[in-house]
N, C-alpha and C. Protein backbone atom coordinates (compact mmCIF):
# COMPACT_ATOMS: atom_id res chain seq x y z
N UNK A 1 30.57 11.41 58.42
CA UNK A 1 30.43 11.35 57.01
C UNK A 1 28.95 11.53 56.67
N UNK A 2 28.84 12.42 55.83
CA UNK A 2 27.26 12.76 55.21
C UNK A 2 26.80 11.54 54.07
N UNK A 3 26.08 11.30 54.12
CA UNK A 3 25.23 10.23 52.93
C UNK A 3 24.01 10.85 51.93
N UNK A 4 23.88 11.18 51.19
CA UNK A 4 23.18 12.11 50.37
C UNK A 4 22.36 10.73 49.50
N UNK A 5 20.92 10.18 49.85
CA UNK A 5 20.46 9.57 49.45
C UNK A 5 19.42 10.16 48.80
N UNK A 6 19.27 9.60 47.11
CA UNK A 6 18.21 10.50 46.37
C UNK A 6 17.33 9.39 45.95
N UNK A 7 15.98 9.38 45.59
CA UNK A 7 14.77 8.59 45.00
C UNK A 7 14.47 9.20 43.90
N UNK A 8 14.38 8.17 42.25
CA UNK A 8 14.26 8.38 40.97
C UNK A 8 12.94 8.27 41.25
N UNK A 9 11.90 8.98 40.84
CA UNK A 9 10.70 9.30 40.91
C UNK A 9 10.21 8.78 39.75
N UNK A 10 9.99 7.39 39.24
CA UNK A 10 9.62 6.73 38.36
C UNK A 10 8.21 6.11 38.24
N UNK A 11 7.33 6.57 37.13
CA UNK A 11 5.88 6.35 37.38
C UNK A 11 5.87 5.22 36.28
N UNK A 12 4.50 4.29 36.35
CA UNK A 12 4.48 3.63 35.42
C UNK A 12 4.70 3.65 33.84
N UNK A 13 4.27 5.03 33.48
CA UNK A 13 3.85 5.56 32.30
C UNK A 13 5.57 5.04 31.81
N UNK A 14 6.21 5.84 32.65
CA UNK A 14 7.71 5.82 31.80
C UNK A 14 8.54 4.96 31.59
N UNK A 15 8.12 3.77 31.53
CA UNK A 15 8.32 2.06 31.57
C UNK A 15 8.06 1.59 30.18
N UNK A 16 8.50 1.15 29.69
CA UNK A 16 8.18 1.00 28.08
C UNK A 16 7.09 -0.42 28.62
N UNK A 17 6.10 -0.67 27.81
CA UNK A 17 5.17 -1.40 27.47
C UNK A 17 5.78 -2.33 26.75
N UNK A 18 5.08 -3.72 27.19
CA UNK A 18 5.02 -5.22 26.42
C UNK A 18 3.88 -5.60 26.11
N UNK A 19 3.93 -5.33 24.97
CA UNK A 19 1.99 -5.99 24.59
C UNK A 19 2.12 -7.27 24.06
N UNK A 20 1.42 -7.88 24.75
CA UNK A 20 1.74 -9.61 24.45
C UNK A 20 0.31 -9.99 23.78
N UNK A 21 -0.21 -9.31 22.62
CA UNK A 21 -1.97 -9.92 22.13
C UNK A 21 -1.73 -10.01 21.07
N UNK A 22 -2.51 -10.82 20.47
CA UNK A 22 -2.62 -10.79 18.68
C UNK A 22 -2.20 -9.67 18.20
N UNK A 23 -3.27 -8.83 18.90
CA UNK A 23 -2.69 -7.79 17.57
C UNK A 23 -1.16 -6.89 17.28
N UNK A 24 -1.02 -6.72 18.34
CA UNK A 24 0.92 -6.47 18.28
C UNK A 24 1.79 -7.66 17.55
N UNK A 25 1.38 -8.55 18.20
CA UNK A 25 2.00 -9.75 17.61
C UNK A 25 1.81 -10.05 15.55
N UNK A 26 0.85 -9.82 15.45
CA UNK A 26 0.79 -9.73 14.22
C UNK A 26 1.03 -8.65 13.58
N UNK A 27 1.09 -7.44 13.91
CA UNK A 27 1.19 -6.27 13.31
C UNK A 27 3.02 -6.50 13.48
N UNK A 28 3.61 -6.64 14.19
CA UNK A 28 5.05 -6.98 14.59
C UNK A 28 5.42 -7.90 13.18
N UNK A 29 4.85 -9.50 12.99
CA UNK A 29 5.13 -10.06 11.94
C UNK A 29 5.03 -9.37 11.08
N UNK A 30 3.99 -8.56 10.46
CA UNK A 30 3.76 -8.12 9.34
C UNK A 30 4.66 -7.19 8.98
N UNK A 31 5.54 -6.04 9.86
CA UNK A 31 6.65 -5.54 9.55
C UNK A 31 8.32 -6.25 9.08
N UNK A 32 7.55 -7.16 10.44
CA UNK A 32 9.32 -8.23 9.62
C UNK A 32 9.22 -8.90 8.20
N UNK A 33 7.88 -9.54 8.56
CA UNK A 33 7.85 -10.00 6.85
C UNK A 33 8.55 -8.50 5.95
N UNK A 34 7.68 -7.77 5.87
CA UNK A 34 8.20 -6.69 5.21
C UNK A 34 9.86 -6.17 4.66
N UNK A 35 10.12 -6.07 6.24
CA UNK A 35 11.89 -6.42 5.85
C UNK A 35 12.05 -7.56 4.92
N UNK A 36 12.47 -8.69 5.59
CA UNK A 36 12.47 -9.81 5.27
C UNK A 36 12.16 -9.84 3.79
N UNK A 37 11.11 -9.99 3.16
CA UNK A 37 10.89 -9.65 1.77
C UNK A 37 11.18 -8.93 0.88
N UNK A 38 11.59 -7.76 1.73
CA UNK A 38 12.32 -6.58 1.04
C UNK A 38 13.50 -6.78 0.44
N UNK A 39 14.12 -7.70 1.33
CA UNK A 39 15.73 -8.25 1.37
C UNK A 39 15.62 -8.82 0.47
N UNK A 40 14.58 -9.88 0.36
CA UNK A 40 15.03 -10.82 -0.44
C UNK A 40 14.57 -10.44 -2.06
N UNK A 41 13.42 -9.09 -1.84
CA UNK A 41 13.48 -9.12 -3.63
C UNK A 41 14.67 -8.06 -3.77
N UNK A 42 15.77 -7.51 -3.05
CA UNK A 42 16.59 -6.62 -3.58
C UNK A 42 17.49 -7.54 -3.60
N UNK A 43 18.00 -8.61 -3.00
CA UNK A 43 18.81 -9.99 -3.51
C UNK A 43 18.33 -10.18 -4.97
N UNK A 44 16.99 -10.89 -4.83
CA UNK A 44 16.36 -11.49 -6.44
C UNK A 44 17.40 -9.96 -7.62
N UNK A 45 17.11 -8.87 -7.11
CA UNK A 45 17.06 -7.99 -8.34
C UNK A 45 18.40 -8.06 -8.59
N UNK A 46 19.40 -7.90 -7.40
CA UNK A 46 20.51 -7.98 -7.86
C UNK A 46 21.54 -9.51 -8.68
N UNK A 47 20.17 -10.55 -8.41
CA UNK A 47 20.71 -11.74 -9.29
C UNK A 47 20.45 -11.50 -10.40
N UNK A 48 19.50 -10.52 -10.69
CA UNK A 48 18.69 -10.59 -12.45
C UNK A 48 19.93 -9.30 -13.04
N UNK A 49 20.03 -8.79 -12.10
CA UNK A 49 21.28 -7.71 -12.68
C UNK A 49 22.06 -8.54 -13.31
N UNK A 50 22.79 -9.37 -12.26
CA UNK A 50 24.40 -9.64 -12.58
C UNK A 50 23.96 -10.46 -13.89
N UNK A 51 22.75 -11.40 -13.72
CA UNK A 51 22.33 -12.09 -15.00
C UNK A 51 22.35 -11.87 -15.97
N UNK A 52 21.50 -10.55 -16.04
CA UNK A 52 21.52 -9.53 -17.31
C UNK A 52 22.45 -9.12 -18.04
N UNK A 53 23.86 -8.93 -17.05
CA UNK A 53 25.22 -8.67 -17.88
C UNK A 53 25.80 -9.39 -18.03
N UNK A 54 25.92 -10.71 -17.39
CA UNK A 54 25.89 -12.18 -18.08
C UNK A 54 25.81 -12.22 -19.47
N UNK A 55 24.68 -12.15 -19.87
CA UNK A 55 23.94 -12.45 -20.69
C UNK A 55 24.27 -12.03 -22.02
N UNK A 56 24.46 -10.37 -21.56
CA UNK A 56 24.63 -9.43 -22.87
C UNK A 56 26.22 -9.70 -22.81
N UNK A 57 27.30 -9.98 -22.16
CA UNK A 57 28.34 -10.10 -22.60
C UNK A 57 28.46 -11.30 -23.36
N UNK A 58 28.02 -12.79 -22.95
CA UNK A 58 27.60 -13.26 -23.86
C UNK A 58 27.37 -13.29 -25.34
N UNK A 59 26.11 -12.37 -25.18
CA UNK A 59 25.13 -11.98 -26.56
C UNK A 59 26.21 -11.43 -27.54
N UNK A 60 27.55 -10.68 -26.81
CA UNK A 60 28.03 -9.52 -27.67
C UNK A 60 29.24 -10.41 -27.87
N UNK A 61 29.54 -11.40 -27.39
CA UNK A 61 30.81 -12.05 -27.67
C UNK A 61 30.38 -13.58 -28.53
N UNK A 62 29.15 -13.76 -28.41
CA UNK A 62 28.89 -15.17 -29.36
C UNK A 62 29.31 -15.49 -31.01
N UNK A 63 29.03 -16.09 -31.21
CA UNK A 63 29.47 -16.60 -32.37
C UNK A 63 28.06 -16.40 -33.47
N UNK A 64 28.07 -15.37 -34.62
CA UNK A 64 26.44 -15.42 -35.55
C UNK A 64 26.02 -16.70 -35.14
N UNK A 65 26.61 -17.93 -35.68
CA UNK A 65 25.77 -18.95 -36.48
C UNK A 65 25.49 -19.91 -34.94
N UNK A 66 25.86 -19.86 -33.76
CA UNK A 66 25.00 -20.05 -32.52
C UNK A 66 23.70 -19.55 -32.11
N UNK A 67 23.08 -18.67 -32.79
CA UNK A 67 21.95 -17.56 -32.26
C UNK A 67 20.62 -18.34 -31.94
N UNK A 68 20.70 -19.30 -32.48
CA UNK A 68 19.65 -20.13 -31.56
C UNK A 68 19.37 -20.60 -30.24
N UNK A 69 20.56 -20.17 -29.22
CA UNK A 69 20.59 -20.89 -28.57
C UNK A 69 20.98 -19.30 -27.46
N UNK A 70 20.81 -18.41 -28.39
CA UNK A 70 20.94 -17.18 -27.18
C UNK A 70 19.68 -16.55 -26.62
N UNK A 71 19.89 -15.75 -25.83
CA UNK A 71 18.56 -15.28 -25.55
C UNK A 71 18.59 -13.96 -25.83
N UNK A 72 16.74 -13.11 -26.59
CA UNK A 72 16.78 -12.04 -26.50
C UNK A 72 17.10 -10.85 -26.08
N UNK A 73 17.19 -9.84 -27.21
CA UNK A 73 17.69 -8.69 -26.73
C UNK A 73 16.63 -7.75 -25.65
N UNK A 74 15.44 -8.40 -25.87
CA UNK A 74 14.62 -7.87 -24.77
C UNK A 74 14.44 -8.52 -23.74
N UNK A 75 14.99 -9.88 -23.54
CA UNK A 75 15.10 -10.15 -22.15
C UNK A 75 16.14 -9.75 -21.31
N UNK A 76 17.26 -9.60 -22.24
CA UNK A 76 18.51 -8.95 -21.96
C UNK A 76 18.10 -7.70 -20.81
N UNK A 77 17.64 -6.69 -21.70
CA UNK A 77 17.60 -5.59 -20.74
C UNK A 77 16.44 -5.58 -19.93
N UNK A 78 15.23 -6.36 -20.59
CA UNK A 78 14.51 -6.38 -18.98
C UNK A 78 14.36 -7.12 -17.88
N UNK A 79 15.96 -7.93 -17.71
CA UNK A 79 16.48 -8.20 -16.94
C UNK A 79 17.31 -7.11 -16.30
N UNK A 80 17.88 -6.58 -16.64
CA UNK A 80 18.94 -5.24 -16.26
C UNK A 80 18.04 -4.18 -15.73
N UNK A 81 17.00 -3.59 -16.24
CA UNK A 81 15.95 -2.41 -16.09
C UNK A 81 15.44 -3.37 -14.80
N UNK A 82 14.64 -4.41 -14.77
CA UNK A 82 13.52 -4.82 -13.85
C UNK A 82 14.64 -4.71 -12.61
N UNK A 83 16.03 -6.24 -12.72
CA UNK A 83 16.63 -6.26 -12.06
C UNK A 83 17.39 -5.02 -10.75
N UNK A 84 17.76 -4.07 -11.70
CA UNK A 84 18.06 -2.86 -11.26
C UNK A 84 17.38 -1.59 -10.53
N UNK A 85 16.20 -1.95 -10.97
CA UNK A 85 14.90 -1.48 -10.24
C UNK A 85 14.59 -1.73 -9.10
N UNK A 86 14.51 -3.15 -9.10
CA UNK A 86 13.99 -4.13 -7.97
C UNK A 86 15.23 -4.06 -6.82
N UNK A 87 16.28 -4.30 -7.58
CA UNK A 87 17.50 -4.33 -6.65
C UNK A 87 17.60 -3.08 -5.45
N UNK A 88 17.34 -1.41 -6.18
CA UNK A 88 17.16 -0.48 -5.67
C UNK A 88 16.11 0.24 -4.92
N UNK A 89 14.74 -0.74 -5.19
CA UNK A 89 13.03 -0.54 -4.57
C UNK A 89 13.17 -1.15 -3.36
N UNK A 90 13.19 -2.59 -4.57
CA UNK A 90 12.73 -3.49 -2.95
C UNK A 90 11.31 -3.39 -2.96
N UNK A 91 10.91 -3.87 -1.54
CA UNK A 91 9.92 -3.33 -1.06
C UNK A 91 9.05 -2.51 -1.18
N UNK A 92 9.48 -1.20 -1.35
CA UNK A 92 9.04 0.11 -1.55
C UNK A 92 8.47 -0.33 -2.70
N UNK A 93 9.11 -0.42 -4.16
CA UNK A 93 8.72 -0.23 -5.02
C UNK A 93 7.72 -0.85 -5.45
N UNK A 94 7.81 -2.31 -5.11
CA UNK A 94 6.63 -3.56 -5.17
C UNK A 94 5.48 -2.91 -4.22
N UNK A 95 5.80 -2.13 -3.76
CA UNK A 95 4.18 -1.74 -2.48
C UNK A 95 3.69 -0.07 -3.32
N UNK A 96 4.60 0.46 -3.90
CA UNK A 96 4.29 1.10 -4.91
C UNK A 96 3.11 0.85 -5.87
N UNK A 97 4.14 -0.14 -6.36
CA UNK A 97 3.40 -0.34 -7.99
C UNK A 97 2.23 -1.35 -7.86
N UNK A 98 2.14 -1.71 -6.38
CA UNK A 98 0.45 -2.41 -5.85
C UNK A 98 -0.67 -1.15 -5.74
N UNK A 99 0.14 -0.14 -5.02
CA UNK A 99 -0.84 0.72 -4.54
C UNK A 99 -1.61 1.28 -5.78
N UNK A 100 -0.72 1.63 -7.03
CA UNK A 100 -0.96 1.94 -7.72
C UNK A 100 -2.01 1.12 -8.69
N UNK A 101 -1.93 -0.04 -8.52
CA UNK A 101 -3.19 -1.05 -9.06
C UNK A 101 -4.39 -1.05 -8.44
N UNK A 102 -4.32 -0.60 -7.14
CA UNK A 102 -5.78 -0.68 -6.23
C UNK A 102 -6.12 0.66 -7.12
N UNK A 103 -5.50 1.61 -6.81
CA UNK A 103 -6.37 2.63 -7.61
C UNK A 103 -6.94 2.60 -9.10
N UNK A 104 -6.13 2.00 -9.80
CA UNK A 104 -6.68 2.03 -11.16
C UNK A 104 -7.89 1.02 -10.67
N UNK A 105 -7.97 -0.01 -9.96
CA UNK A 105 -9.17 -0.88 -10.18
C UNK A 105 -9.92 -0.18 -9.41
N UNK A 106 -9.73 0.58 -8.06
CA UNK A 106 -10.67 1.25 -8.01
C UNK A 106 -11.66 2.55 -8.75
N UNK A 107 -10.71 3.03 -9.86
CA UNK A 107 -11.33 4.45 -10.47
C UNK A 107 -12.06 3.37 -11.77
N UNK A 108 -11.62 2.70 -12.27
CA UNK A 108 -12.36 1.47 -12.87
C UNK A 108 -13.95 1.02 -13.03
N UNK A 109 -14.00 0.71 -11.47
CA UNK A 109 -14.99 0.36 -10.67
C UNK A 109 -15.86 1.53 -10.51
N UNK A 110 -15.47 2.83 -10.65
CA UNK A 110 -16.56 4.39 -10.26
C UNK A 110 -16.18 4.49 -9.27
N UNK A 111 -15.63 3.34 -7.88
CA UNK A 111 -15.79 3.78 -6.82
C UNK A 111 -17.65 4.05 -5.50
N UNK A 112 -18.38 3.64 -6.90
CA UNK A 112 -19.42 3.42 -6.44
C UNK A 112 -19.63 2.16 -6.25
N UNK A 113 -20.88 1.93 -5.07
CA UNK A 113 -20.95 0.45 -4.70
C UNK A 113 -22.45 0.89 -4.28
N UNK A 114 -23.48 -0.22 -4.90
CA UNK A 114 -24.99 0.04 -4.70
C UNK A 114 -25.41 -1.59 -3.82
N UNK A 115 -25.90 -1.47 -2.98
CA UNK A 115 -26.43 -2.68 -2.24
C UNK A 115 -27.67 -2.87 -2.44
N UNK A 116 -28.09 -3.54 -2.92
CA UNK A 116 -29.69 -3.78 -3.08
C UNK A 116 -30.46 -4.80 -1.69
N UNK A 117 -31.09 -4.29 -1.02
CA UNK A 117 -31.79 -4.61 -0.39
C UNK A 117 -32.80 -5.45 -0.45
N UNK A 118 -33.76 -6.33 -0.10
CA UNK A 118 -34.45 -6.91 -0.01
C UNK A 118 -35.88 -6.97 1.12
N UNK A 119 -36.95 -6.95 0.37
CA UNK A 119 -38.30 -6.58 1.56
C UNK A 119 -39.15 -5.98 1.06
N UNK A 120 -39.88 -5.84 1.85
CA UNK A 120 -41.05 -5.14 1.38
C UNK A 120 -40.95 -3.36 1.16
N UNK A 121 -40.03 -3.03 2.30
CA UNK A 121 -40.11 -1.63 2.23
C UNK A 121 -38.54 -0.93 1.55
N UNK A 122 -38.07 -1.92 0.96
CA UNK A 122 -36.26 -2.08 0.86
C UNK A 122 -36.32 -1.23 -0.33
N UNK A 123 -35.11 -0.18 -0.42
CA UNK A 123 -34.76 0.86 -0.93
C UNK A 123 -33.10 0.56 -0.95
N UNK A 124 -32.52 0.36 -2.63
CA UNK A 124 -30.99 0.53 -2.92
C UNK A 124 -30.72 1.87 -2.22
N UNK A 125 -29.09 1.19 -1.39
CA UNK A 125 -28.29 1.85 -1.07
C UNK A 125 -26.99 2.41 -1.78
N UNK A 126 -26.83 3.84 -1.78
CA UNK A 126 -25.48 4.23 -2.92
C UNK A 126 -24.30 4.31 -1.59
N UNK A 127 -23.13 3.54 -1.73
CA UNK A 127 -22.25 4.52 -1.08
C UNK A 127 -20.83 4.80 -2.11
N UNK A 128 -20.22 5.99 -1.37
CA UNK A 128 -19.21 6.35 -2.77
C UNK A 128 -17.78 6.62 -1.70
């Protein structure tokens, strides 16, 4: 009987890596948070949804002379708009509509930044 013995020629490289240091480790959290948060503001949005139509069925079935005790027609829908938004972003959208604030405060700002130095021979620095 023949025996046909073969060797998988396996080098280190092709071994998946375990990086066990801060910085994986935190860069790792910082993605789960991410999920994790994501989840939970597309939960939040979809509570402000269902709220929202709560609300307006409510609004549309109350009685006139109760109206004190209802709530606006603009919280109404920007519960429904935000809710529905949020429900469908998530994440994304909240990292969106941040990114979009760094820039306005940065074009704000010029984007210029002058360091003033100190000394005898000290000359302001521009950087842009």
């Amino acid at each position: 009987m023949t025996k046909i013995h073969e060797t998988a020629d396996i080098t280190l490289s092709d071994l998946p890596t375990a990086a066990w240091d801060l910085t994986s480790f935190l860069e790792n959290a910082k993605s789960q948070v991410q999920t994790w948060g994501g989840l939970g503001l597309m939960l939040l949005g979809v509570v402000g949804l269902v709220w929202g139509g709560v609300l307006l069925i409510r609004k549309l079935m109350a009685n006139p002379q109760t109206s004190g005790h209802q709530t606006s027609w603009v919280t109404i829908a920007l519960l429904i708009v935000v809710g529905g938004a949020i429900a469908g972003g998530g994440w994304e959208l909240i990292s969106t509509v941040g990114s979009g604030g760094q820039k306005t405060i940065e074009e704000l700002g010029g984007g210029t930044v002058i360091i003033q130095a100190t000394g005898p021979d000290a000359t302001p620095q521009v950087f842009q």
